[in-house]
N, C-alpha and C. Protein backbone atom coordinates (compact mmCIF):
# COMPACT_ATOMS: atom_id res chain seq x y z
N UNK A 1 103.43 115.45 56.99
CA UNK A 1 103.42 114.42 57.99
C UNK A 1 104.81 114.23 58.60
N UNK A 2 105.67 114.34 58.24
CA UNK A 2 107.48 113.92 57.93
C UNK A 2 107.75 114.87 59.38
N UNK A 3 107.39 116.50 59.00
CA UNK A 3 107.05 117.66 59.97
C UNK A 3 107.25 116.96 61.35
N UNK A 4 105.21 116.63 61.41
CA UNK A 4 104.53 116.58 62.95
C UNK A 4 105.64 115.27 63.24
N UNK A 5 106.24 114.35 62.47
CA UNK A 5 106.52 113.34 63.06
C UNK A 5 108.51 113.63 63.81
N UNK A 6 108.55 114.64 63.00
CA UNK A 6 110.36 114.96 63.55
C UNK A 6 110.10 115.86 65.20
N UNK A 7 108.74 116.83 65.02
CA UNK A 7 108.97 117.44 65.99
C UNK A 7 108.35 116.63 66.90
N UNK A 8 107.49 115.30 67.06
CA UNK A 8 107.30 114.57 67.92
C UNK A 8 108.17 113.70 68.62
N UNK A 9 109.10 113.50 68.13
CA UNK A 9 110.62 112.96 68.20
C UNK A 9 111.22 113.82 68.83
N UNK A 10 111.49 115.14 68.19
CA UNK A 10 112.55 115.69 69.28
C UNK A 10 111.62 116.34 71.02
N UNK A 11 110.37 116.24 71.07
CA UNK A 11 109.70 116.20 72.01
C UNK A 11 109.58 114.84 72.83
N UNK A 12 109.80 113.96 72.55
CA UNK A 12 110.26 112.64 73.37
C UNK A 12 111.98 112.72 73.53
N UNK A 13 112.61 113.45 72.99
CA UNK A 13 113.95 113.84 72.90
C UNK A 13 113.97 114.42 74.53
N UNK A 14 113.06 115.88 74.60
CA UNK A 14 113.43 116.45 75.32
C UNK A 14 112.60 115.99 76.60
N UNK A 15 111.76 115.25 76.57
CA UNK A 15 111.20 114.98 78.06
C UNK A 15 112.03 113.69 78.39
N UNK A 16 113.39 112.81 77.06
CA UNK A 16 113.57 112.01 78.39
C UNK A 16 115.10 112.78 78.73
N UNK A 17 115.73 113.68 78.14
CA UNK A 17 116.53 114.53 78.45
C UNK A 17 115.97 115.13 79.93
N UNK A 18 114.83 115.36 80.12
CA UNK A 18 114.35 116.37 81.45
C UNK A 18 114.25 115.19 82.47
N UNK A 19 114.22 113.71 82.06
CA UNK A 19 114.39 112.91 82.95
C UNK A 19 115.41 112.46 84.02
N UNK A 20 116.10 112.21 82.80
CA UNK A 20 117.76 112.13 82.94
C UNK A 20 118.20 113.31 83.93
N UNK A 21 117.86 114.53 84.06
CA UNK A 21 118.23 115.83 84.57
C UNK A 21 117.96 115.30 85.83
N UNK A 22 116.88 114.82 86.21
CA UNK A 22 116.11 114.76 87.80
C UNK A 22 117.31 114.09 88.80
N UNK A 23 116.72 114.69 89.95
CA UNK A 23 117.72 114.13 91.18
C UNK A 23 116.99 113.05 91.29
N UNK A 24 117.69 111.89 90.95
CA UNK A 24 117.19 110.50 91.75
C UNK A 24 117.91 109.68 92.49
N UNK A 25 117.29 108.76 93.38
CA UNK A 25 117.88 107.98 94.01
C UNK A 25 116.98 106.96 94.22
N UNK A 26 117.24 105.62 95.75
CA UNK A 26 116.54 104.44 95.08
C UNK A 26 115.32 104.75 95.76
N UNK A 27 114.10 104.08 94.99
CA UNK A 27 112.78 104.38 95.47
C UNK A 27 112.42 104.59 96.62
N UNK A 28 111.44 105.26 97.14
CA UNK A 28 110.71 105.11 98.31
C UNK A 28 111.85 105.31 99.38
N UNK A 29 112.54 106.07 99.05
CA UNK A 29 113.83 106.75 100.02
C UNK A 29 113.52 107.81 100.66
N UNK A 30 113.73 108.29 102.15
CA UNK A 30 113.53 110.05 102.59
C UNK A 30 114.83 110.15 102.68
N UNK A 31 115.46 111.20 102.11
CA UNK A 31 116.46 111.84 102.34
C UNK A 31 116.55 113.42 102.61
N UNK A 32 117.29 114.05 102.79
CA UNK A 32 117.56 116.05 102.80
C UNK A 32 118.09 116.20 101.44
N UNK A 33 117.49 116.88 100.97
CA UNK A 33 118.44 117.50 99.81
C UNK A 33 118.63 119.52 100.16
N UNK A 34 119.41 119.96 99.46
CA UNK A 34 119.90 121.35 100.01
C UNK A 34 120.16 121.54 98.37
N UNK A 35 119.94 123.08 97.96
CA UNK A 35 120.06 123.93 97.01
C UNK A 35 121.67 124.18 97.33
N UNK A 36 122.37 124.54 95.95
CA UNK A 36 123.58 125.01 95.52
C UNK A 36 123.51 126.14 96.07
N UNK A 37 122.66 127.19 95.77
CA UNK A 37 122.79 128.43 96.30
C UNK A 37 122.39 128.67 97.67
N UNK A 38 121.91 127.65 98.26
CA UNK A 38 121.54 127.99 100.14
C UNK A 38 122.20 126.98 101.12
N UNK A 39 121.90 127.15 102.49
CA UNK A 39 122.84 126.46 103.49
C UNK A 39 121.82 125.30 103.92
N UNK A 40 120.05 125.46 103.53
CA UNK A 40 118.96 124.93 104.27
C UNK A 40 118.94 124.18 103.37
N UNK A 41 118.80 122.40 104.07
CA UNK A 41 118.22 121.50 103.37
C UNK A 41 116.87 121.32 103.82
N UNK A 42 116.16 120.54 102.98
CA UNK A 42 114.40 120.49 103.33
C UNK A 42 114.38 118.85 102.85
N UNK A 43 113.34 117.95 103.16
CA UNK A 43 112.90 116.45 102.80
C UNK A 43 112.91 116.50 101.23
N UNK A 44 113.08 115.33 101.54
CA UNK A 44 112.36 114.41 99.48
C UNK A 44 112.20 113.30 100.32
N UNK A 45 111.20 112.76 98.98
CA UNK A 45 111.35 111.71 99.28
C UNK A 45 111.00 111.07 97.61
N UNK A 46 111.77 109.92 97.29
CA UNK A 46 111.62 109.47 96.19
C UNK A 46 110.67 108.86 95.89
N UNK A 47 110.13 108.44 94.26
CA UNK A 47 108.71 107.98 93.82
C UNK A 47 109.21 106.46 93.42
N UNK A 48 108.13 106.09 92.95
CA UNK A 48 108.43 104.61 92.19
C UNK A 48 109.77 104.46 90.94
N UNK A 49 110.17 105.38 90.78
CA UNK A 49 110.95 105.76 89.80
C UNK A 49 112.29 106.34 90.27
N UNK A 50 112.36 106.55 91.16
CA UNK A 50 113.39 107.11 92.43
C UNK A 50 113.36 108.74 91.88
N UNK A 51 112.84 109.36 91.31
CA UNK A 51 112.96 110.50 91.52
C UNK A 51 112.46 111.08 92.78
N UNK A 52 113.55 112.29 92.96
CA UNK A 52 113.25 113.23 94.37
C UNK A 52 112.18 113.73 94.18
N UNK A 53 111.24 113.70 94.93
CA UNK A 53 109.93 115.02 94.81
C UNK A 53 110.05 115.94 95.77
N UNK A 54 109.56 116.98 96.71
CA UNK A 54 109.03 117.62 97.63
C UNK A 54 107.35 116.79 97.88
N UNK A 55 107.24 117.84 98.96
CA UNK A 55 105.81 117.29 99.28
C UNK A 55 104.57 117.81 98.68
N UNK A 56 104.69 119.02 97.72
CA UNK A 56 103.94 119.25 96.50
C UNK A 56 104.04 118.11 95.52
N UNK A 57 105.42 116.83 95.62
CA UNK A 57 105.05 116.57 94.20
C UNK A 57 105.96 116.59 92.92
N UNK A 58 106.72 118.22 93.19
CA UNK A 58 107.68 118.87 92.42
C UNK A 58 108.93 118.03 92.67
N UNK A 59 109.16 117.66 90.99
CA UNK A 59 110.76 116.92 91.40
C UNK A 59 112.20 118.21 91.65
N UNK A 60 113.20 117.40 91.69
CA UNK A 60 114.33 118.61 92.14
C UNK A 60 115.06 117.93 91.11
N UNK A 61 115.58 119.05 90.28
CA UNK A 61 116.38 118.95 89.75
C UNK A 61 118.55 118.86 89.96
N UNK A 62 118.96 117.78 89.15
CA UNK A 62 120.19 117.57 89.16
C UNK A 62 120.87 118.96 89.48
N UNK A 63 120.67 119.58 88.67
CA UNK A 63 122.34 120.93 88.40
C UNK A 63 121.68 121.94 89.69
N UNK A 64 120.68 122.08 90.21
CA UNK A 64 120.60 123.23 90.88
C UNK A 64 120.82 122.30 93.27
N UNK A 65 120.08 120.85 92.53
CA UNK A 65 119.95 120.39 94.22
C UNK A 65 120.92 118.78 94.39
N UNK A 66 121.35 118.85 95.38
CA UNK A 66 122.11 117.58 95.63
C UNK A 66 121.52 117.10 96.93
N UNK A 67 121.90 115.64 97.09
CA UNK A 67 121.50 115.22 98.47
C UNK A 67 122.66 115.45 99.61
N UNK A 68 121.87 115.71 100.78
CA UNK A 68 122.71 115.62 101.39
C UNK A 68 122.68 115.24 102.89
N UNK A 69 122.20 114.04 102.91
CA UNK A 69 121.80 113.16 103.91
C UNK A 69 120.69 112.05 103.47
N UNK A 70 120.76 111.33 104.43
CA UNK A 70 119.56 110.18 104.36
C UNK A 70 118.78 110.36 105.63
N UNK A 71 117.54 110.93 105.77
CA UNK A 71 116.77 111.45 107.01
C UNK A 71 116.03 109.88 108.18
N UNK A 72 116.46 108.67 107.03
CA UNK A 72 116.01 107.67 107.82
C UNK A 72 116.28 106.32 107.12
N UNK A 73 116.90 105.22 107.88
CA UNK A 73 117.34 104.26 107.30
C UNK A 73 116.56 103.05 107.39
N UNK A 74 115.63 103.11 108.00
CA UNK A 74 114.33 102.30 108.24
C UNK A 74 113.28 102.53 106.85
N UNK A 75 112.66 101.28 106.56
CA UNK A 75 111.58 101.64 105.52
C UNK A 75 109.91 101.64 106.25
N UNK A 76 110.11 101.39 107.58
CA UNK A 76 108.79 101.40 108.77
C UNK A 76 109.40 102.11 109.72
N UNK A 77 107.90 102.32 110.34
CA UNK A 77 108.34 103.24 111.80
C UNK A 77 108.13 102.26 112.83
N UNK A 78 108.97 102.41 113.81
CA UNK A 78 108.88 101.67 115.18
C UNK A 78 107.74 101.27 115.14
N UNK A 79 106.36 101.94 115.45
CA UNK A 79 105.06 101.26 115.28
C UNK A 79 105.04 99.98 114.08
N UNK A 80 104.71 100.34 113.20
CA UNK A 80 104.55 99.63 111.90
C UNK A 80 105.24 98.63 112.20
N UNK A 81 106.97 98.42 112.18
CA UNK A 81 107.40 97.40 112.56
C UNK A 81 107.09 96.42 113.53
N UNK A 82 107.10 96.76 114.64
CA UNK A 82 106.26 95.88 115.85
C UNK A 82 105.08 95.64 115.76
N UNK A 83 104.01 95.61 115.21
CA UNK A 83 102.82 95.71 114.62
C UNK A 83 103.46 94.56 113.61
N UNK A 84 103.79 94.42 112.74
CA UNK A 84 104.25 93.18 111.67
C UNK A 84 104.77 92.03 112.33
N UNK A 85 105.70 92.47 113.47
CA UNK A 85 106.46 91.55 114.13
C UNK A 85 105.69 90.63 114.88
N UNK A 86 104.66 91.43 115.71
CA UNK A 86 103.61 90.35 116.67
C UNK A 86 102.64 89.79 115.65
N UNK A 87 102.43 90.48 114.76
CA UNK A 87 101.54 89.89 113.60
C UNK A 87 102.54 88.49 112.98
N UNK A 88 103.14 88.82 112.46
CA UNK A 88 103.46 87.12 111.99
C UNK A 88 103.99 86.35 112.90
N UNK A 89 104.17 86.79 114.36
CA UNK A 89 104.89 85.78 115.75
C UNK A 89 103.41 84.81 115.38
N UNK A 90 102.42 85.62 115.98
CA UNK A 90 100.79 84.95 116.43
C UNK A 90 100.13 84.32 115.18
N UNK A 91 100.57 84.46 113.96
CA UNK A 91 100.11 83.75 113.09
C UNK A 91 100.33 82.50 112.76
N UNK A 92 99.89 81.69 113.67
CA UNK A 92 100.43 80.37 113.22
C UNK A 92 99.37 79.26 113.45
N UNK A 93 98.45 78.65 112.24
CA UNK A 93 98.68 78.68 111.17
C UNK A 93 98.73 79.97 110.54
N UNK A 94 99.66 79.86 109.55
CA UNK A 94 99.89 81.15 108.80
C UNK A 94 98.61 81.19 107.57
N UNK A 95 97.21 82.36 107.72
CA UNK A 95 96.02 82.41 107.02
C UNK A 95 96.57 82.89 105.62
N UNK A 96 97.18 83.35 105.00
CA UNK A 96 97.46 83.25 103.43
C UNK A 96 98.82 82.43 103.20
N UNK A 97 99.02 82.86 101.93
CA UNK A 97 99.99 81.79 101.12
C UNK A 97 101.52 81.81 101.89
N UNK A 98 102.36 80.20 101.46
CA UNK A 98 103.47 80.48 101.74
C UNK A 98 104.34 82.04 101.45
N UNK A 99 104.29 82.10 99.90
CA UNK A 99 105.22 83.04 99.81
C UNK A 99 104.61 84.72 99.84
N UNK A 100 103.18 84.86 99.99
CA UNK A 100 102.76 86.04 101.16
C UNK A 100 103.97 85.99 102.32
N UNK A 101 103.64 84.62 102.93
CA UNK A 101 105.42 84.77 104.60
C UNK A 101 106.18 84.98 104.06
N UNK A 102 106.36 84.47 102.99
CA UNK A 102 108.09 84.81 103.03
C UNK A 102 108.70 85.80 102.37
N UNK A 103 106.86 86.51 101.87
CA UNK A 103 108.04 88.22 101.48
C UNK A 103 107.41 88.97 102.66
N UNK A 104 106.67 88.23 103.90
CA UNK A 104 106.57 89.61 104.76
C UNK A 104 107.97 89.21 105.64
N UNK A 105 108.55 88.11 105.54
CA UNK A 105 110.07 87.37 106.22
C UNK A 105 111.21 88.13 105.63
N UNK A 106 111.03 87.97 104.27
CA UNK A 106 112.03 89.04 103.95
C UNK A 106 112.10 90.65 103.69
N UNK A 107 110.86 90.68 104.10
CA UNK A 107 110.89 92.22 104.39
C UNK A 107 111.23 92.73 105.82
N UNK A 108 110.58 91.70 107.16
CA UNK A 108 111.27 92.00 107.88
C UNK A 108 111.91 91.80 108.35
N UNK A 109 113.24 90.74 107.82
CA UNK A 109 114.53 90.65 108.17
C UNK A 109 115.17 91.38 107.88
N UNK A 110 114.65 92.18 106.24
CA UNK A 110 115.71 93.08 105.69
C UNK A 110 115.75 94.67 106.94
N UNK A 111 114.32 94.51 107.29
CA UNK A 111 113.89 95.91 108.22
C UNK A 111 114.91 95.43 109.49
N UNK A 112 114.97 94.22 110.14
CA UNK A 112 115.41 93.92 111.13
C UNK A 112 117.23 94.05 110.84
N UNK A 113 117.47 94.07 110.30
CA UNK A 113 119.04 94.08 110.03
C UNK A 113 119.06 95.74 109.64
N UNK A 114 118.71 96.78 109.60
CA UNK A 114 118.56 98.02 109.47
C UNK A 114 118.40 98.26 110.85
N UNK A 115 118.05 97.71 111.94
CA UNK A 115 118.39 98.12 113.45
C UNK A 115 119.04 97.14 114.17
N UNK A 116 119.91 96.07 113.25
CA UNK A 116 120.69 96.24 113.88
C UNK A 116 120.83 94.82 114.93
N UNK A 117 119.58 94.16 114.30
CA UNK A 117 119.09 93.04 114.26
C UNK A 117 119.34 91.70 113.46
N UNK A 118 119.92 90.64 114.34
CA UNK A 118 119.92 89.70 113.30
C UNK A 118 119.36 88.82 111.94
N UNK A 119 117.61 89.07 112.61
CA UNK A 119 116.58 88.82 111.79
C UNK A 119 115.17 88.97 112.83
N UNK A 120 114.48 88.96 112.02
CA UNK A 120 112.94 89.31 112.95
C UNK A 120 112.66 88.36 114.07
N UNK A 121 113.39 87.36 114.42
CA UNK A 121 112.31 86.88 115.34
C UNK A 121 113.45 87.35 116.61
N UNK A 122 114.82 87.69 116.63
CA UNK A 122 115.68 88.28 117.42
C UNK A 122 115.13 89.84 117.84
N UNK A 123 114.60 90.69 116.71
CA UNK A 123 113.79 91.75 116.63
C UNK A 123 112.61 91.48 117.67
N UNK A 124 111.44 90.82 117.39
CA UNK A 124 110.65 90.59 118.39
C UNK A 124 110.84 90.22 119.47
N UNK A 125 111.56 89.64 119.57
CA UNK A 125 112.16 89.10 120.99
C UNK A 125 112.53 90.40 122.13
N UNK A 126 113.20 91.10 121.51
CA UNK A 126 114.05 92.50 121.75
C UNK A 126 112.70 93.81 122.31
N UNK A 127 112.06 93.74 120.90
CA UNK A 127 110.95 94.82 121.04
C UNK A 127 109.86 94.61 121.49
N UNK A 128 109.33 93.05 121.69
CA UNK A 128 108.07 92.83 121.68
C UNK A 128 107.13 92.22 122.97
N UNK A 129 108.69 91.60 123.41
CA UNK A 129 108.24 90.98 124.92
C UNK A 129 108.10 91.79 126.21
């Protein structure tokens, strides 16, 4: 028993060792990453866990890939955003809970200060009228 239980150990050893290895960064990020040995970078984009994947899925590993850019500093696309923006302008009464608003408020203030924007209703104002 002593056995199955050491080599189960050093098998949680080595998968969080293979963790530790992964290229990560903070979640739900697109960035370029580029191979050591080539000039071409290609997308990632990170998981709940910030590891890099490809679009198979496949994470990238530390020693062979580095990042090397951030492909977008927005966490919505122009659509999506303006679409949220006229959505909570016209909501008033606001149909779910206070703090439903005030994490779609602080989500899109945080989005609105990523272009550059003082806060969302300066954003709508800008994009929407």
């Amino acid at each position: 028993m002593r056995i199955v239980g050491e080599r189960v150990q050093r098998l949680k050893t080595r998968l969080i060792k293979t963790m530790i290895d992964l290229l990560k960064t903070t979640p739900h990020t697109e960035v370029q990453v580029s191979a050591s040995y080539s000039s071409q970078s290609e997308k990632a984009t990170s998981d709940d866990e910030g590891v890099l994947r490809d679009e198979q899925g496949r994470a990238y590993s530390k020693g062979v890939y580095e990042i090397v850019g951030q492909t977008s500093k927005h966490n919505l696309s122009a659509q999506e955003f303006g679409v949220l923006l006229r959505l909570l302008m016209v909501s008033d009464p606001w149909p779910l809970s206070e703090l439903d608003r005030d994490t779609l408020v602080e989500v899109l203030n945080e989005e609105s200060r990523s272009r550059n924007y003082d806060d969302w209703v300066h954003a709508y104002h800008e994009m929407c009228e």
